[in-house]
Structure formats: structure tokens, C-alpha cells
C-alpha atoms as a PDB file:
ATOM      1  CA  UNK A   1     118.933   8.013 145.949  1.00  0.00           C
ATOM      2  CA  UNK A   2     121.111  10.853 146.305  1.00  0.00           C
ATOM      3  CA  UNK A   3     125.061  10.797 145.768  1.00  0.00           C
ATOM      4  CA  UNK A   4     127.126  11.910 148.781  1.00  0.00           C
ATOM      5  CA  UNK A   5     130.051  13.520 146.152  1.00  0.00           C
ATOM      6  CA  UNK A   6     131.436  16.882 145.428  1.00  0.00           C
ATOM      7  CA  UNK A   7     133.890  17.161 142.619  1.00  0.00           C
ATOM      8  CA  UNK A   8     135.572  20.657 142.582  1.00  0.00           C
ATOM      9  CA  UNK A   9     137.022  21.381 138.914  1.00  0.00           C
ATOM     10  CA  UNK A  10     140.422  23.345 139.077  1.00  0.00           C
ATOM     11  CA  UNK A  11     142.580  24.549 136.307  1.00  0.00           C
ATOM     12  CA  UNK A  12     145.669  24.077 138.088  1.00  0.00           C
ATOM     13  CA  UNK A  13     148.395  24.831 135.210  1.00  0.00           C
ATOM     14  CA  UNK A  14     148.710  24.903 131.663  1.00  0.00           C
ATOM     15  CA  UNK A  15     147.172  21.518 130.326  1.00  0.00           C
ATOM     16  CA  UNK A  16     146.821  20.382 133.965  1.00  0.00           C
ATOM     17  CA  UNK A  17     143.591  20.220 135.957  1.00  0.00           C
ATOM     18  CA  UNK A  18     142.404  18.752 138.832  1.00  0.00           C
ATOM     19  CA  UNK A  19     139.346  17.083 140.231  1.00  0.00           C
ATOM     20  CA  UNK A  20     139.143  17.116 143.935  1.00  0.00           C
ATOM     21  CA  UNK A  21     136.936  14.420 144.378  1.00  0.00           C
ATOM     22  CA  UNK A  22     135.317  14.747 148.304  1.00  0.00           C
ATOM     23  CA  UNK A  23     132.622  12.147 149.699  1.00  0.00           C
ATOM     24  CA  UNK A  24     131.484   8.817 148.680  1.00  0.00           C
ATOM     25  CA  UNK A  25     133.303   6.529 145.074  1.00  0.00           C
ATOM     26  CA  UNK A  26     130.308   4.925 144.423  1.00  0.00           C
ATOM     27  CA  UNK A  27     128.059   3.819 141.834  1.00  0.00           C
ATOM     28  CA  UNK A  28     126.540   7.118 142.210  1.00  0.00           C
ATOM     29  CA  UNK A  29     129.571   9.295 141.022  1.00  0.00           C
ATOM     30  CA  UNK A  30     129.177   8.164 137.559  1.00  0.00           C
ATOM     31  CA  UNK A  31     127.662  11.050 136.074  1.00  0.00           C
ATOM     32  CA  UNK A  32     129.220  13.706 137.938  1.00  0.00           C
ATOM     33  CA  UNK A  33     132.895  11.980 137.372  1.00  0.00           C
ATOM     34  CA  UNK A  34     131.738  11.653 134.070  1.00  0.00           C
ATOM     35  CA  UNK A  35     131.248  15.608 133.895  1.00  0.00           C
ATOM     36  CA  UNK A  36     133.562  16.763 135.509  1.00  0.00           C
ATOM     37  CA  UNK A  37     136.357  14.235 133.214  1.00  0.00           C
ATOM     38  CA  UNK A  38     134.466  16.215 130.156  1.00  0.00           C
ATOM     39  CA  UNK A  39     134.765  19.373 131.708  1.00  0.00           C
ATOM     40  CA  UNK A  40     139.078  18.757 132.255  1.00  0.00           C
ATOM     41  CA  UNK A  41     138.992  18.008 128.923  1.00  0.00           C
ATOM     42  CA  UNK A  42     137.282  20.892 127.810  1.00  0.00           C
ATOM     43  CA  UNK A  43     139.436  22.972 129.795  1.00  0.00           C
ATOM     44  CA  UNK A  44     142.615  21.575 127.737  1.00  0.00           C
ATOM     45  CA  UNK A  45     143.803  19.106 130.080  1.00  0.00           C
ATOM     46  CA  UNK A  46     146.338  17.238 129.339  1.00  0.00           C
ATOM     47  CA  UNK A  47     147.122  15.652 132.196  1.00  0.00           C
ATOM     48  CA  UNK A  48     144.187  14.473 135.051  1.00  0.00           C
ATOM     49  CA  UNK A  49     145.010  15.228 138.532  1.00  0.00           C
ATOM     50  CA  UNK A  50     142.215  13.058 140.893  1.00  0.00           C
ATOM     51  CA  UNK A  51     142.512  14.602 144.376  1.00  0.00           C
ATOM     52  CA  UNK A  52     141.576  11.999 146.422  1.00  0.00           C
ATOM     53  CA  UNK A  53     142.205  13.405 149.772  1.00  0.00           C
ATOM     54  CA  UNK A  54     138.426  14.326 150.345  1.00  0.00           C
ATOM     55  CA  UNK A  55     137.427  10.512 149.578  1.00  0.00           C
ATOM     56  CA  UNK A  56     135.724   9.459 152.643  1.00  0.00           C
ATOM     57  CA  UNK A  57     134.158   5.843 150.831  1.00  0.00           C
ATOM     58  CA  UNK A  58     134.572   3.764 147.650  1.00  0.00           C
ATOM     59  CA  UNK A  59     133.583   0.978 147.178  1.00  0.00           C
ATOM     60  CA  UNK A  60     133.696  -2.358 144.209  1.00  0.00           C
ATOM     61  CA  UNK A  61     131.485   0.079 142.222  1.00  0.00           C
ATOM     62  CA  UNK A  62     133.840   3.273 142.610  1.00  0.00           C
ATOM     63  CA  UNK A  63     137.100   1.237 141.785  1.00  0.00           C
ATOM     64  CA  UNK A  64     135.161   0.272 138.320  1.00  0.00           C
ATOM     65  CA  UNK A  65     134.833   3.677 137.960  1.00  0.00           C
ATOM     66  CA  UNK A  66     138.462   4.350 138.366  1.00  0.00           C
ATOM     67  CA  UNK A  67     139.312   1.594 135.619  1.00  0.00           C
ATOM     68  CA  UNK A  68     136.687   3.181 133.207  1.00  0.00           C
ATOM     69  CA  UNK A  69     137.729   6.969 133.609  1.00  0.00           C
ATOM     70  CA  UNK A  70     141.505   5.386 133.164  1.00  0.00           C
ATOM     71  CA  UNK A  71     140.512   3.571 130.111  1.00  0.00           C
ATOM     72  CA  UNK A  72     138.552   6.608 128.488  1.00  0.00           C
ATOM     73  CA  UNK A  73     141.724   8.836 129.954  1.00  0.00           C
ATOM     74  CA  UNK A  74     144.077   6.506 127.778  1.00  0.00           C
ATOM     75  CA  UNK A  75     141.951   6.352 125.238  1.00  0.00           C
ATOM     76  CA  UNK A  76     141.735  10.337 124.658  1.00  0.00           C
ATOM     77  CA  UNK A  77     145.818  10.811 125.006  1.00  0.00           C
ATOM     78  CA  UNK A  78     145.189  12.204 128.608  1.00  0.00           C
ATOM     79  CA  UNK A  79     147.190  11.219 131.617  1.00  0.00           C
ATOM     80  CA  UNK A  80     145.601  10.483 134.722  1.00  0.00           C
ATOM     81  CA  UNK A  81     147.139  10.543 138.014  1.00  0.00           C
ATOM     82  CA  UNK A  82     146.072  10.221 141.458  1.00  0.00           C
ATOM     83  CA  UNK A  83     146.603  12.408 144.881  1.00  0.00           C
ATOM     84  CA  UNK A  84     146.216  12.536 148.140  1.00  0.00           C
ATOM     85  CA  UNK A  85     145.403   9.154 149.042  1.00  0.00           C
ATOM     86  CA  UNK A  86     146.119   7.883 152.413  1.00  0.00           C
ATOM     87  CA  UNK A  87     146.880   4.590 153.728  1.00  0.00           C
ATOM     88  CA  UNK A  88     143.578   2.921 153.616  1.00  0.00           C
ATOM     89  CA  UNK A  89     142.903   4.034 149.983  1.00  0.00           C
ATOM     90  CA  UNK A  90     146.908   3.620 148.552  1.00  0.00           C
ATOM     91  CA  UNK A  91     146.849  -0.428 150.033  1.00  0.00           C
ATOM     92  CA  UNK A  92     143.031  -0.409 147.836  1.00  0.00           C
ATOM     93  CA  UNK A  93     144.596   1.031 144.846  1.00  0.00           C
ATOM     94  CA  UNK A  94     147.789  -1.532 145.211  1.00  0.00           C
ATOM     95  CA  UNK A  95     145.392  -4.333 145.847  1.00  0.00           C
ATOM     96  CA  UNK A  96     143.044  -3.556 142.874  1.00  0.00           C
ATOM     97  CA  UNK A  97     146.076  -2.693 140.620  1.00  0.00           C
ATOM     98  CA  UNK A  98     145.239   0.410 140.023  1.00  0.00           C
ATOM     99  CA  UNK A  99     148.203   2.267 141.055  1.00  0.00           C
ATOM    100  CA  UNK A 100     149.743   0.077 137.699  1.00  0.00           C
ATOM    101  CA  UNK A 101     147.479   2.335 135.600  1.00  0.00           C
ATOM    102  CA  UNK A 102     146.696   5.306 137.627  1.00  0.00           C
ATOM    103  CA  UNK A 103     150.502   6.668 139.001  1.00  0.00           C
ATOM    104  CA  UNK A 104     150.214   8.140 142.510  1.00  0.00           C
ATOM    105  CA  UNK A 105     152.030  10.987 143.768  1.00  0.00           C
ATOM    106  CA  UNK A 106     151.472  12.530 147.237  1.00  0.00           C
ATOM    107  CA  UNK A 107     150.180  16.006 146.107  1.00  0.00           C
ATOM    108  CA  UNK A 108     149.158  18.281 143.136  1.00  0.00           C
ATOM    109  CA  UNK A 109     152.698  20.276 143.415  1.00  0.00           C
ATOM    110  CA  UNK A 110     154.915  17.405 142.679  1.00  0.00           C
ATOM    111  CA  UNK A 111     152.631  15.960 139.785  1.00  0.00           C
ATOM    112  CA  UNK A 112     153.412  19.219 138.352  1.00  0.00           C
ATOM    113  CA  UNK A 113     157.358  18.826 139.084  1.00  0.00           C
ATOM    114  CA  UNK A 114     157.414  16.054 137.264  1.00  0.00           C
ATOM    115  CA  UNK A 115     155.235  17.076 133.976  1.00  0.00           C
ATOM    116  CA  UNK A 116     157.568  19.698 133.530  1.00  0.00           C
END
């Protein structure tokens, strides 16, 4: 089965990188979030910038995912935050508690405003 994802990679600023996730959350996503979160890190990330504003589906599967990269995020001494989210997927983050772990800011430039 094939994974409907894309996860662009962007140094954005110093110790700051984002992954604009695009497609489908799913179970699927594992290894490529997986990459790309080791490929931030290599990259001297300090601070995780998910772009969500490409996410066209998540599911159960894709919120576990969420939890697990936030964990492993913690774990390392990064900080991961969240974009881009619209309505649909702000309420799901609220509802799953995930916004308590994973703050949300409406776009890339004011994360960086604030890390400053």
C-alpha cells in the first residue's frame, strides 16, 4: 500500500527547521516522519516546525504519530511546534490534547518571533 505523504525538509533559520507535511497522517507516514524528524535533527534543529497546512487527512493512527514524534522531540531536548492548521485540524488537536504538548502558532514567521 502506498502512502499519500510528501514531507518537504527546510532549514528555515539557525537551529530551526521545518517539515511541511502535505497529504495523508496516517499509519503510513511513519517512516518518512520518522526520516525526515532524523533529518531536522541532523540539520541542527533545535526547534521542530510541523507545517501542517498541506494535511489533507489524519486519522487515530496519524494523531499517535503526533504523540510519538512529541515524545521522542522531548526526549532529544527539541521543541516541536505546529503550523498552519485550520479549523478542522486545530478543534482535532484541542480534542486529542495535543495542542497541550505540541504549541500551535499560525505560521513559520511568528514561531520564529517568538524563539528569538
Amino acid at each position: 500500500m502506498e502512502s499519500n505523504l510528501d514531507i518537504n525538509v527546510q532549514h528555515v533559520a539557525e537551529k530551526a527547521v521545518v517539515l511541511a507535511i502535505s497529504g495523508h497522517l496516517t499509519r503510513l507516514a511513519e517512516k518518512p516522519l520518522d526520516a525526515a524528524y532524523a533529518e531536522a535533527v541532523n540539520l541542527g534543529a533545535k526547534t521542530i516546525i510541523l507545517d501542517l497546512s498541506g494535511l489533507t487527512y489524519m486519522n487515530n493512527k496519524g494523531i499517535k504519530l503526533l504523540v510519538r514524534l512529541e515524545a521522542r522531540a522531548r526526549s532529544g531536548r527539541h521543541r516541536l511546534v505546529a503550523v498552519g492548521l485550520n479549523d478542522h485540524y486545530r478543534h482535532i488537536f484541542q480534542v486529542a490534547g495535543l495542542d497541550e504538548e505540541i504549541a500551535v502558532f499560525a505560521d513559520v514567521a511568528q514561531v520564529l518571533t517568538v524563539q528569538r
